[in-house]
PDB file of N, CA and C in Angstrom:
ATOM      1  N   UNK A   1     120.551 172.745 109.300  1.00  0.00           N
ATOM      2  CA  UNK A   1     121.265 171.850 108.418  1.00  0.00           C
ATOM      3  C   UNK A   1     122.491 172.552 107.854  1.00  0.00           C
ATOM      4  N   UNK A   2     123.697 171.872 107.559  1.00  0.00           N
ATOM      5  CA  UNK A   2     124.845 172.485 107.184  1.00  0.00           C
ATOM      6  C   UNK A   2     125.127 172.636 105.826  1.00  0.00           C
ATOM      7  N   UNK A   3     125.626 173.702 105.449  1.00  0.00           N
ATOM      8  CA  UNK A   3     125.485 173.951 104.373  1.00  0.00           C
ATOM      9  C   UNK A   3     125.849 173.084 103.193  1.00  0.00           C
ATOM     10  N   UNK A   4     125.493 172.775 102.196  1.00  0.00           N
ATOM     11  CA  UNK A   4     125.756 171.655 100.871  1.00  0.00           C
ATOM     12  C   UNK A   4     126.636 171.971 100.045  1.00  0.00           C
ATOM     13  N   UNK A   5     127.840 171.114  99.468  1.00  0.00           N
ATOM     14  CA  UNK A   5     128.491 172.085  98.491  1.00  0.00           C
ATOM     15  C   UNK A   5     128.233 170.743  97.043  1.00  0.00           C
ATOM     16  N   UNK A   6     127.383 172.199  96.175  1.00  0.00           N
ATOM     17  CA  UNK A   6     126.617 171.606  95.055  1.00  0.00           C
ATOM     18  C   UNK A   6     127.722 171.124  93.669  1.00  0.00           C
ATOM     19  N   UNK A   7     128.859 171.980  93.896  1.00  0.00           N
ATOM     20  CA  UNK A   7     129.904 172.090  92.606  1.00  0.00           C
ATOM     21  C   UNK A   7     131.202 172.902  93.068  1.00  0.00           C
ATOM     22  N   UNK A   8     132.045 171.627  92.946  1.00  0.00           N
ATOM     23  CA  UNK A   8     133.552 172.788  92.687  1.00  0.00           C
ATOM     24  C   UNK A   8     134.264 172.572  91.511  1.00  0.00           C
ATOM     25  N   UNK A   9     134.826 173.346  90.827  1.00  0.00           N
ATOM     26  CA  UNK A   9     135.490 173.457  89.730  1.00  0.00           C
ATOM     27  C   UNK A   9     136.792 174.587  90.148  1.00  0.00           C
ATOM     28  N   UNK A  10     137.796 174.705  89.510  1.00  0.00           N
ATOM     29  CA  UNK A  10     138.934 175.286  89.928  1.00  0.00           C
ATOM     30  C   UNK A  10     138.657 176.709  89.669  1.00  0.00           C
ATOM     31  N   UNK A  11     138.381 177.276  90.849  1.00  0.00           N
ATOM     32  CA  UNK A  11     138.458 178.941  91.266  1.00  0.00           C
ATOM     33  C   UNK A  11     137.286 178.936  91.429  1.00  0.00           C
ATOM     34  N   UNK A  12     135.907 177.769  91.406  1.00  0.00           N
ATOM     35  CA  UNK A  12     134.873 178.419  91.605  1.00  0.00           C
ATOM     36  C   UNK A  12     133.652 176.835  92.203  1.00  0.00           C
ATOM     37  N   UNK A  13     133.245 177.852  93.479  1.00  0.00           N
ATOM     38  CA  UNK A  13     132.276 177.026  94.435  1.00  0.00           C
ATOM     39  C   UNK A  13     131.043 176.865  94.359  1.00  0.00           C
ATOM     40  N   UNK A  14     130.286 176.139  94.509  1.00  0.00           N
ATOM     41  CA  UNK A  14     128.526 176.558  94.211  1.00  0.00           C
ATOM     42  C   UNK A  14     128.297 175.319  96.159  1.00  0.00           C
ATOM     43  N   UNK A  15     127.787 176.645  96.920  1.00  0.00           N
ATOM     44  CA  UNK A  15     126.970 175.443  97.754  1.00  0.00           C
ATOM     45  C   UNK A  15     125.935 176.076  98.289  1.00  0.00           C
ATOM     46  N   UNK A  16     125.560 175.708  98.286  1.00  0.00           N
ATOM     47  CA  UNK A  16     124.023 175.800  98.575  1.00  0.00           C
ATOM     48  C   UNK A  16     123.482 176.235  97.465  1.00  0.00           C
ATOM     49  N   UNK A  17     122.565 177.362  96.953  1.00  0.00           N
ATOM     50  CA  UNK A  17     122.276 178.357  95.761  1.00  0.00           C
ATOM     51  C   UNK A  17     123.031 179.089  95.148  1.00  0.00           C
ATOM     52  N   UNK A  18     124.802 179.200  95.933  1.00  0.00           N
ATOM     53  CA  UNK A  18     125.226 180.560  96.096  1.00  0.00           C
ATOM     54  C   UNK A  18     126.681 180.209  95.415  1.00  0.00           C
ATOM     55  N   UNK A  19     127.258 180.974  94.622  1.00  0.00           N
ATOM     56  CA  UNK A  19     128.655 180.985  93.825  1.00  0.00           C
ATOM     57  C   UNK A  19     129.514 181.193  94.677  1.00  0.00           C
ATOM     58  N   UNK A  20     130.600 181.006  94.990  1.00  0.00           N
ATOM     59  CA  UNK A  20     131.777 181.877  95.632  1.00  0.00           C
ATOM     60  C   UNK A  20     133.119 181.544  94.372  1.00  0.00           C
ATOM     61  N   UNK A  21     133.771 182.584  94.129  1.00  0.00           N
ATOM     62  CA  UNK A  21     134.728 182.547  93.255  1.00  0.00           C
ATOM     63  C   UNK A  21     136.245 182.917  94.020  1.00  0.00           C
ATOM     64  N   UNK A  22     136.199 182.918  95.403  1.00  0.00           N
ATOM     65  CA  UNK A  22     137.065 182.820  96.339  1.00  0.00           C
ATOM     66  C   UNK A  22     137.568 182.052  97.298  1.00  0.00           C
ATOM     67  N   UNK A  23     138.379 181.981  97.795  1.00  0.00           N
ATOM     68  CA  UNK A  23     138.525 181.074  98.868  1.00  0.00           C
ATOM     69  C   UNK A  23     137.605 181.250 100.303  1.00  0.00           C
ATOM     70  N   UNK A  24     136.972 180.279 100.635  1.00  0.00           N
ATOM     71  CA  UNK A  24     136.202 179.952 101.764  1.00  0.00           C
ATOM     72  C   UNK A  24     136.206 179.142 102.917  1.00  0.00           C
ATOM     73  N   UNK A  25     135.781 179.432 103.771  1.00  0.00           N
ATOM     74  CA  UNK A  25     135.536 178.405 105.123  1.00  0.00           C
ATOM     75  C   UNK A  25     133.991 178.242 105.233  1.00  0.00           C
ATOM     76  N   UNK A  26     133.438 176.896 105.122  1.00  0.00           N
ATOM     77  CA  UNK A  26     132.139 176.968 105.199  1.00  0.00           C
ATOM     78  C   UNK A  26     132.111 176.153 106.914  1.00  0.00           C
ATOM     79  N   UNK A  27     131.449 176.679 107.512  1.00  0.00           N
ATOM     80  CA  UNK A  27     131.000 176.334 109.323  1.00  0.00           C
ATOM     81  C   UNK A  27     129.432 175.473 109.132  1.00  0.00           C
ATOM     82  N   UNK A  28     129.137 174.900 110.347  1.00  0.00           N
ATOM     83  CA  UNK A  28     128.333 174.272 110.287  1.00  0.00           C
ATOM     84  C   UNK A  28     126.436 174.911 110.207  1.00  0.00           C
ATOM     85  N   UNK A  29     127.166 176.564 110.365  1.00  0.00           N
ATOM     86  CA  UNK A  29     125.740 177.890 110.252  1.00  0.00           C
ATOM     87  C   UNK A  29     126.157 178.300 109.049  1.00  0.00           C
ATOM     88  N   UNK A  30     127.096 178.596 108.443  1.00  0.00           N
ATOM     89  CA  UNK A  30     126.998 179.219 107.032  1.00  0.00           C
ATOM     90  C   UNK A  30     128.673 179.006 106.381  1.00  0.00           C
ATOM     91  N   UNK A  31     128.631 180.181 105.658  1.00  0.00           N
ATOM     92  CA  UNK A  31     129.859 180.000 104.996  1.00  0.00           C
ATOM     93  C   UNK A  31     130.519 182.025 105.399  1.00  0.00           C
ATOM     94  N   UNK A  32     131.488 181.285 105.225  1.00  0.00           N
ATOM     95  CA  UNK A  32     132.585 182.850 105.490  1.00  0.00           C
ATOM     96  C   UNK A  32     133.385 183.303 103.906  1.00  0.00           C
ATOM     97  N   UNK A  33     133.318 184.121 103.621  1.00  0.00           N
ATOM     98  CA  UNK A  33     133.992 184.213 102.179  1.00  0.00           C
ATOM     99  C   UNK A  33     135.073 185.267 102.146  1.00  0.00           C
ATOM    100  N   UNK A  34     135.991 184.688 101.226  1.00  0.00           N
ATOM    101  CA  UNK A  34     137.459 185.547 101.337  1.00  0.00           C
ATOM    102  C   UNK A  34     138.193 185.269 101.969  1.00  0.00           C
ATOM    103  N   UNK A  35     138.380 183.882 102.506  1.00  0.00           N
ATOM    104  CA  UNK A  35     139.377 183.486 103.245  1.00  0.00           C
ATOM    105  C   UNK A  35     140.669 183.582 103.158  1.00  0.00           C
ATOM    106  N   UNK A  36     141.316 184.638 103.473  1.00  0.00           N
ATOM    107  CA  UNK A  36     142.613 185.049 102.703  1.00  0.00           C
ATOM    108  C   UNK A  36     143.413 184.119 104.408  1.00  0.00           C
ATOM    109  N   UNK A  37     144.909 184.070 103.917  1.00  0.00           N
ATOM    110  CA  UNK A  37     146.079 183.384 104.568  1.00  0.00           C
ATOM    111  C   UNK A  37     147.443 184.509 104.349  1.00  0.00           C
ATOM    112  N   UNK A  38     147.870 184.578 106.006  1.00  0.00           N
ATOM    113  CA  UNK A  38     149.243 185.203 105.579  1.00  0.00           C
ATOM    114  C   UNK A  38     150.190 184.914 104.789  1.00  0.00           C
ATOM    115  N   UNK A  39     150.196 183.716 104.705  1.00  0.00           N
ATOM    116  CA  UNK A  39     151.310 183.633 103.477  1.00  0.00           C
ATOM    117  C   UNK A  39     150.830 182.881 102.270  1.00  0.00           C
ATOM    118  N   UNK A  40     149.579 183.186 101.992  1.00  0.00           N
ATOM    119  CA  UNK A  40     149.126 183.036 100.357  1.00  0.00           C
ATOM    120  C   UNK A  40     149.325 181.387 100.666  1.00  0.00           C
ATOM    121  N   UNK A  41     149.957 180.653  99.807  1.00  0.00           N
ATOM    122  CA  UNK A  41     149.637 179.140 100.026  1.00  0.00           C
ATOM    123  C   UNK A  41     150.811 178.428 100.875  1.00  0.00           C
ATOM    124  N   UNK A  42     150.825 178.643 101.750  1.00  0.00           N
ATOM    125  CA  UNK A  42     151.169 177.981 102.899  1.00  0.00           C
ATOM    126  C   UNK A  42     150.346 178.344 104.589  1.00  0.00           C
ATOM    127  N   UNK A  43     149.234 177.508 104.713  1.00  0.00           N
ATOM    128  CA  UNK A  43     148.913 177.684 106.125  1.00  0.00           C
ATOM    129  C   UNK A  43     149.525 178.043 107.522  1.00  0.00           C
ATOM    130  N   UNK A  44     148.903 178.919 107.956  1.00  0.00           N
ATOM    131  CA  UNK A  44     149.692 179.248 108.774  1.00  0.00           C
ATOM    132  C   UNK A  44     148.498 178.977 110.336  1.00  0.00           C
ATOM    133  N   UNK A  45     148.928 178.645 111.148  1.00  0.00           N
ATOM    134  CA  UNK A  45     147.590 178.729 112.685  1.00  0.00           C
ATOM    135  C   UNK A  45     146.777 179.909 112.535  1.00  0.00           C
ATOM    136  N   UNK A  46     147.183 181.494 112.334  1.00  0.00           N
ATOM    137  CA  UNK A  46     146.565 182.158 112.611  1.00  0.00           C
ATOM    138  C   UNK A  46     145.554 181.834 111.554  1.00  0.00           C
ATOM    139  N   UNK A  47     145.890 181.600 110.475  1.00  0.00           N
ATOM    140  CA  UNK A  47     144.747 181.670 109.174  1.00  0.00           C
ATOM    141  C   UNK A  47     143.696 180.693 109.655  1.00  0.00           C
ATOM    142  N   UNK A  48     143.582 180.596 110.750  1.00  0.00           N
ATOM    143  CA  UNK A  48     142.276 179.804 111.159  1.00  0.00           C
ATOM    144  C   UNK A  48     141.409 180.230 112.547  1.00  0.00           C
ATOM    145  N   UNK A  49     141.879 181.170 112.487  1.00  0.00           N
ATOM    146  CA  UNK A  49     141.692 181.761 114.274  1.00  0.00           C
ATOM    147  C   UNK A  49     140.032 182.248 113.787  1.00  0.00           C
ATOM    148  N   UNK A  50     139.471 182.287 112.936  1.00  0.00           N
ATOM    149  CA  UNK A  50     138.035 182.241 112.755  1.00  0.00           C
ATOM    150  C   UNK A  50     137.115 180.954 113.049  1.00  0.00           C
ATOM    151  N   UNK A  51     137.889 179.641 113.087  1.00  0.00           N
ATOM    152  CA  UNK A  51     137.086 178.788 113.601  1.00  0.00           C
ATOM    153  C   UNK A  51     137.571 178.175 115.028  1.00  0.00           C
ATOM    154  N   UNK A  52     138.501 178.445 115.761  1.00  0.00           N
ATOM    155  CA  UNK A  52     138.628 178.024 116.640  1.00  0.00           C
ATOM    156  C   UNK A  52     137.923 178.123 117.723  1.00  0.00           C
ATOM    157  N   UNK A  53     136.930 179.257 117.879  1.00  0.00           N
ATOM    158  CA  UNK A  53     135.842 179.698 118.917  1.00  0.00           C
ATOM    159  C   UNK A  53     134.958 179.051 118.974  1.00  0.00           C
ATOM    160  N   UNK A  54     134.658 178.311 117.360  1.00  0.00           N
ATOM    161  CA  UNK A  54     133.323 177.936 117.207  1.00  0.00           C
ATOM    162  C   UNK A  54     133.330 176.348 116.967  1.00  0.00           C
ATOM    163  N   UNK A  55     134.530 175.757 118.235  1.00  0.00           N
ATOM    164  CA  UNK A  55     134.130 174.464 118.528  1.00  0.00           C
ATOM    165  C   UNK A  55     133.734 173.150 117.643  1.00  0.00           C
ATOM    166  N   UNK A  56     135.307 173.322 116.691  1.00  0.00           N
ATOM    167  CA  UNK A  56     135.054 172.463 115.736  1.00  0.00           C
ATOM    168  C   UNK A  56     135.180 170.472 115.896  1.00  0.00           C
ATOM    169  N   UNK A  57     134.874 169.962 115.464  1.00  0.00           N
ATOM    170  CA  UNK A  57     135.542 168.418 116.032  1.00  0.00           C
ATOM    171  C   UNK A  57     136.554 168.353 114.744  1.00  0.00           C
ATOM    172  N   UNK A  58     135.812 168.599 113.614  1.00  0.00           N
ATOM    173  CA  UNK A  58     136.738 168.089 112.473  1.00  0.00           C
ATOM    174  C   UNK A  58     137.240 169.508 111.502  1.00  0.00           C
ATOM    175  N   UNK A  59     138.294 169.753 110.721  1.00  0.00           N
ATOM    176  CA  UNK A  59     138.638 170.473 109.923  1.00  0.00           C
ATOM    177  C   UNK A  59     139.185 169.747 108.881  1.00  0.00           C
ATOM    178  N   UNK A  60     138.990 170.043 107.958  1.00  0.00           N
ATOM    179  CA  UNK A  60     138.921 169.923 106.045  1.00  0.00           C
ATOM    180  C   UNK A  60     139.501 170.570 106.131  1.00  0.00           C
ATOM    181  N   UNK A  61     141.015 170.636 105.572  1.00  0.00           N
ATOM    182  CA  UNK A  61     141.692 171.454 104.803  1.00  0.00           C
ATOM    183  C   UNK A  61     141.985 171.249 103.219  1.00  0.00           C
ATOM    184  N   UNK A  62     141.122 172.068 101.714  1.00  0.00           N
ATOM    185  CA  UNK A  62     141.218 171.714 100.705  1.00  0.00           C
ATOM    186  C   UNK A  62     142.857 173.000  99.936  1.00  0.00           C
ATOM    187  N   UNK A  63     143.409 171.893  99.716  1.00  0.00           N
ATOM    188  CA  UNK A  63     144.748 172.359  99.793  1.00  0.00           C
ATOM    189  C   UNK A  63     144.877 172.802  98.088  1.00  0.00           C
ATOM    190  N   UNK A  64     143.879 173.060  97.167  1.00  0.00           N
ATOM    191  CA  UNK A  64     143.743 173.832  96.219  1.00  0.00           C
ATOM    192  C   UNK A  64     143.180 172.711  94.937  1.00  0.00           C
ATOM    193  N   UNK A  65     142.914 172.762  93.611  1.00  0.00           N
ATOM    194  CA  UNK A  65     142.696 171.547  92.588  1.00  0.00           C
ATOM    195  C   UNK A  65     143.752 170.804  92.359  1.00  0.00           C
ATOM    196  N   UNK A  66     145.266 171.672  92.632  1.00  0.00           N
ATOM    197  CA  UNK A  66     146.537 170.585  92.023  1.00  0.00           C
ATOM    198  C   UNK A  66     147.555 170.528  93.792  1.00  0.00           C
ATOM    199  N   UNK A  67     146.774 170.927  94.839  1.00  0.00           N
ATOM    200  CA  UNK A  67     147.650 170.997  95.812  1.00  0.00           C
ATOM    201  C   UNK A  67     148.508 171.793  96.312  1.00  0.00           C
ATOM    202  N   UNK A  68     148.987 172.961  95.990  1.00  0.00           N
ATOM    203  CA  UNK A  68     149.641 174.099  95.665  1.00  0.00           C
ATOM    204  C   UNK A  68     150.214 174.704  97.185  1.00  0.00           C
ATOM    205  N   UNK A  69     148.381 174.771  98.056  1.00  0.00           N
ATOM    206  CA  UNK A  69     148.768 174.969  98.749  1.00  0.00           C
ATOM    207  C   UNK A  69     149.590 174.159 100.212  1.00  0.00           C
ATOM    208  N   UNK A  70     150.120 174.236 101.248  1.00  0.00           N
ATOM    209  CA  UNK A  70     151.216 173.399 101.311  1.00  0.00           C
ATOM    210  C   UNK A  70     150.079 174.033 103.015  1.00  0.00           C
ATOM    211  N   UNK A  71     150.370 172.706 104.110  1.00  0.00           N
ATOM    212  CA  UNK A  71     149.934 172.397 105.267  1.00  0.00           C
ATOM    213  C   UNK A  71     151.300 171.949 105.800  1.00  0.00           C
ATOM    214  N   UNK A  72     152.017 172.215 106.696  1.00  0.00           N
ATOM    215  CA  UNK A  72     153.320 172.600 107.706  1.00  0.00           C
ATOM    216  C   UNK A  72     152.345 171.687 108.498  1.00  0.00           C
ATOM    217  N   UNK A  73     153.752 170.359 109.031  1.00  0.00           N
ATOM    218  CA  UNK A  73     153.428 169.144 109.742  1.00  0.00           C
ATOM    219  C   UNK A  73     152.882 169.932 110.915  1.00  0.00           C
ATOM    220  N   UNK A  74     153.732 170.839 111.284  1.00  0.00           N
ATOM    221  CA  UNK A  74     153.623 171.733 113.385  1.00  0.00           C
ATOM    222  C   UNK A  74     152.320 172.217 112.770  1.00  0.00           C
ATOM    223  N   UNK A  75     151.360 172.765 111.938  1.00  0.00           N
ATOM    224  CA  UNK A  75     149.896 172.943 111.903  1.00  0.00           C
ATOM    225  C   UNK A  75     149.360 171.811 112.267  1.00  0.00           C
ATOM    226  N   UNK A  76     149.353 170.837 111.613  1.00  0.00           N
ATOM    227  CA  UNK A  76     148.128 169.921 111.941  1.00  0.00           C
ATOM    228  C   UNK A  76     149.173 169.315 113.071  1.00  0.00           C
ATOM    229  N   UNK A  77     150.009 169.227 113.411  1.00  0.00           N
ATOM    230  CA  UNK A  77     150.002 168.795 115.070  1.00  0.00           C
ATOM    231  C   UNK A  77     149.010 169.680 115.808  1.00  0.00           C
ATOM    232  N   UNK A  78     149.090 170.828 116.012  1.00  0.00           N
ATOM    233  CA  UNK A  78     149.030 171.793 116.677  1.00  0.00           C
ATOM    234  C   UNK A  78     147.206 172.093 116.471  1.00  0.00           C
ATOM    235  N   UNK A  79     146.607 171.500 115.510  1.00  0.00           N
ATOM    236  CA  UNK A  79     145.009 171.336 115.283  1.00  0.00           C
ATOM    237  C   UNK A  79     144.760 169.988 116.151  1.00  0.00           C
ATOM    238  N   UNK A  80     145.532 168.785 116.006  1.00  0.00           N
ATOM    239  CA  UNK A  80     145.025 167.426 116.636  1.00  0.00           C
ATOM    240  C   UNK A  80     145.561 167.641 118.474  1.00  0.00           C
ATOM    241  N   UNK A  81     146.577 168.891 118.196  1.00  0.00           N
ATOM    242  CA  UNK A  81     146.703 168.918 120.153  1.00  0.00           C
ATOM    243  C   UNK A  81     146.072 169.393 121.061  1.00  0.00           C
ATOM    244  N   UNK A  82     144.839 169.929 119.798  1.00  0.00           N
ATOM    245  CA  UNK A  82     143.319 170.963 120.384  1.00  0.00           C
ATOM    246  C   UNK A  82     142.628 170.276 120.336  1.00  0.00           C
ATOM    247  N   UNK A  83     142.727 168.912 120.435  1.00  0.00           N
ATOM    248  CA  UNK A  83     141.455 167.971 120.311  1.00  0.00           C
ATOM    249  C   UNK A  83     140.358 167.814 119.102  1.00  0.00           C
ATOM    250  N   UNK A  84     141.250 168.806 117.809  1.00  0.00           N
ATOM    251  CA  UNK A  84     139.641 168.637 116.657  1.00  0.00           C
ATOM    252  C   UNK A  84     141.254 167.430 115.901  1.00  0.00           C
ATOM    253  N   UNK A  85     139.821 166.592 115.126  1.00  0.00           N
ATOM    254  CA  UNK A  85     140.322 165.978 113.785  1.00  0.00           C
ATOM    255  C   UNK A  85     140.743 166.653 112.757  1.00  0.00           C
ATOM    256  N   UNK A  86     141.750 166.529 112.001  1.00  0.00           N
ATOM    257  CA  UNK A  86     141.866 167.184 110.709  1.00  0.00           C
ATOM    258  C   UNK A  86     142.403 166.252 109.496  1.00  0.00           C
ATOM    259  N   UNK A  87     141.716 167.003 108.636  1.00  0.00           N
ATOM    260  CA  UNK A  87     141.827 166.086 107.088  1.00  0.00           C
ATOM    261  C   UNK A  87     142.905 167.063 106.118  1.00  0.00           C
ATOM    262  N   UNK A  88     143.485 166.855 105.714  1.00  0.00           N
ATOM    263  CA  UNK A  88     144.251 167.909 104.307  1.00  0.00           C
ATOM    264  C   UNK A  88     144.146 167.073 103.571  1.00  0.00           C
ATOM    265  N   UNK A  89     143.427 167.592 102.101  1.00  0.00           N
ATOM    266  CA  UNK A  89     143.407 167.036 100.471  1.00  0.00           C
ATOM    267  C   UNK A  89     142.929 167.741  99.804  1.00  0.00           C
ATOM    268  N   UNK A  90     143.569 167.472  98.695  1.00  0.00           N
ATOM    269  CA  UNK A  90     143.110 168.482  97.250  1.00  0.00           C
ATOM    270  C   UNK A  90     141.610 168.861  97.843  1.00  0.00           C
ATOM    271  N   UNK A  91     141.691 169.924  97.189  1.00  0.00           N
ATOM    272  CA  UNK A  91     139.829 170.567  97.551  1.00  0.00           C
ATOM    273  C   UNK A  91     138.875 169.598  96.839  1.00  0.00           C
ATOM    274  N   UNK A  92     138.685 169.230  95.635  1.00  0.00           N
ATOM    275  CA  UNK A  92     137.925 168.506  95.383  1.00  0.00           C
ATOM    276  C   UNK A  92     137.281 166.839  96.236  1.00  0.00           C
ATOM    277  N   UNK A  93     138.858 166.105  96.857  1.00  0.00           N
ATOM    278  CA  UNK A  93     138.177 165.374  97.195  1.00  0.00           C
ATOM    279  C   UNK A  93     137.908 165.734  99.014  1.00  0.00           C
ATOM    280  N   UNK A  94     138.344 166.843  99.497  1.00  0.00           N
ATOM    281  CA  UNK A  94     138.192 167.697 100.583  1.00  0.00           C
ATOM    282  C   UNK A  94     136.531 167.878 100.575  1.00  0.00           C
ATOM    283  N   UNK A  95     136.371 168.426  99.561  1.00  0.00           N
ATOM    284  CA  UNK A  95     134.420 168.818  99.096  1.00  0.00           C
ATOM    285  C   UNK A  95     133.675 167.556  99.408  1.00  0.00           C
ATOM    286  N   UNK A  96     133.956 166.332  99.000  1.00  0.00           N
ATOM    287  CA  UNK A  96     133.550 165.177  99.064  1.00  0.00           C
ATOM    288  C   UNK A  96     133.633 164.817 100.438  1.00  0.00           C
ATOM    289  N   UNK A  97     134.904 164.507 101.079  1.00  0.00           N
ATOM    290  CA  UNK A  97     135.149 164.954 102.794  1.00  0.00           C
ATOM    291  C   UNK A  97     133.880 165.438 103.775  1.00  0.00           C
ATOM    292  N   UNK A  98     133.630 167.060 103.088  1.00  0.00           N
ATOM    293  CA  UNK A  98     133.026 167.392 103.789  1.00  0.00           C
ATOM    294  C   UNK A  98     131.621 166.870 103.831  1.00  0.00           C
ATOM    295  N   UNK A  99     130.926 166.807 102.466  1.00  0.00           N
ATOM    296  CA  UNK A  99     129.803 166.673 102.111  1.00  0.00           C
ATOM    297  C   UNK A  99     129.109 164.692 102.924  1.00  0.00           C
ATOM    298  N   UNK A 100     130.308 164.257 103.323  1.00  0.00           N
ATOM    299  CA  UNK A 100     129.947 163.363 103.694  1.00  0.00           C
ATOM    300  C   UNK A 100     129.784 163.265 105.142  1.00  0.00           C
ATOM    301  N   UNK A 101     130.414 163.972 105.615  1.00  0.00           N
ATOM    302  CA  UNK A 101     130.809 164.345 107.267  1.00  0.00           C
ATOM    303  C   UNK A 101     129.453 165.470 107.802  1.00  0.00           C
ATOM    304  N   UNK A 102     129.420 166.428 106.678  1.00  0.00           N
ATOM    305  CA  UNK A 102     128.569 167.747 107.522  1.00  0.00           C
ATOM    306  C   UNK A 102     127.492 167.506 108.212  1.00  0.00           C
ATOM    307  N   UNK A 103     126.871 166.604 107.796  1.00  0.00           N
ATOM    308  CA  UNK A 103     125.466 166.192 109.047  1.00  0.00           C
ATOM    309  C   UNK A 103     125.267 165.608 110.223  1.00  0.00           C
ATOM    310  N   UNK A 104     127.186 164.627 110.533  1.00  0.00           N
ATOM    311  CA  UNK A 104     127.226 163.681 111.114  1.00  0.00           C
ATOM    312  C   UNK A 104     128.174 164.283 112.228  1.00  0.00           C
ATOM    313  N   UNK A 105     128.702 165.501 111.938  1.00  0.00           N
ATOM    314  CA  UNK A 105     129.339 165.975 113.228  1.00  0.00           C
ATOM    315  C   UNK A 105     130.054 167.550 112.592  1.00  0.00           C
ATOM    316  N   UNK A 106     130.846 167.991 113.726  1.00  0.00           N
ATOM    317  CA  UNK A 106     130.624 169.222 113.881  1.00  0.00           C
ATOM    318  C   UNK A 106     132.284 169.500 112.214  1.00  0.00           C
ATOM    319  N   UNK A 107     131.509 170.034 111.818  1.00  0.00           N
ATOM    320  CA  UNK A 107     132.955 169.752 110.921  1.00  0.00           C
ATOM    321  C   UNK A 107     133.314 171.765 109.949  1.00  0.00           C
ATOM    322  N   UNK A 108     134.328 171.931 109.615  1.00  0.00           N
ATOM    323  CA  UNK A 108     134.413 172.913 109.342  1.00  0.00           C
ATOM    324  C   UNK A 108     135.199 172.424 107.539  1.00  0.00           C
ATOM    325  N   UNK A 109     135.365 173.535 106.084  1.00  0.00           N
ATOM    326  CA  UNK A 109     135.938 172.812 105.556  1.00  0.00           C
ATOM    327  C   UNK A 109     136.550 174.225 104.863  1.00  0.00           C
ATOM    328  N   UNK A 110     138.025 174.330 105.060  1.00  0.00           N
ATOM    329  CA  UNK A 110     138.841 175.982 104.825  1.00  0.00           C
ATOM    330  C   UNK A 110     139.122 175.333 103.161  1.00  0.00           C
ATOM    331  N   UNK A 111     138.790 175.916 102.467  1.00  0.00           N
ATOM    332  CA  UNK A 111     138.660 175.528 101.063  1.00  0.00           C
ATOM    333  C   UNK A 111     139.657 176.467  99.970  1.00  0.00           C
ATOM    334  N   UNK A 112     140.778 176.142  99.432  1.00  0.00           N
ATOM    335  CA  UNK A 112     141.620 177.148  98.574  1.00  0.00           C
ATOM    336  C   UNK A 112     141.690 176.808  97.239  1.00  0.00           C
ATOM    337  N   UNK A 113     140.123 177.478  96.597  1.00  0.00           N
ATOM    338  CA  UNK A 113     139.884 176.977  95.242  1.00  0.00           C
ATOM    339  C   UNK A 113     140.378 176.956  93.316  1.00  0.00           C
ATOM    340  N   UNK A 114     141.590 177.606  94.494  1.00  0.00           N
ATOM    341  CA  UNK A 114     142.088 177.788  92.636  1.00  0.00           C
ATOM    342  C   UNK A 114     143.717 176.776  92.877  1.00  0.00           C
ATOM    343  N   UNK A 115     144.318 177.103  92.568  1.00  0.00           N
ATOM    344  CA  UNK A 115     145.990 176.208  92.318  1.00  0.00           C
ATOM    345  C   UNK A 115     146.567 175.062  93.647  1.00  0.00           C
TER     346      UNK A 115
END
């Protein structure tokens, strides 16, 4: 079963039992923590080269509590020309996104929990 996310609040995650006070990618086996990005809040392709192996259909991108961080149109072309779906929205309703999706298909959700 994929992991649950119980609470987000700005800078800080609760899913499953477990806190994260960082930025994360949670996969459909667990969660990855410290998801750092080359250029801090602007996505870049490589900042995702951790899920591309692992055969995603859908990606969540939570683009921070006020949006901050910024998703470049040539990214999500360049995610939908690999054949996965992708979502970008504030993390909170990104969390919601996921939490509704995670059981129903293969979904990943790169989460940037503070600004």
């Amino acid at each position: 079963m994929a992991p649950e996310v119980k609470r987000y609040s700005f800078g800080r995650i609760e899913i499953d039992d477990r806190v994260y006070t960082s930025d994360v990618i949670i996969t459909p086996e667990g969660v990855m923590p410290g998801w750092w990005r080359k250029e801090g809040h602007r996505l870049c392709l490589e900042d995702l080269k951790d899920v591309w192996d692992k055969n995603p259909e859908v990606i969540i991108i939570g683009t921070g509590a006020y949006g901050v961080m910024k998703v470049p149109q040539d990214v999500v072309d360049e995610i939908k020309k690999r054949g996965v779906e992708v979502e970008v929205a504030r993390t909170g309703h990104a969390v919601k996104l996921y939490n509704e999706m995670k059981d129903k298909r293969r979904v990943f959700a790169c989460l940037h929990l503070t600004c």
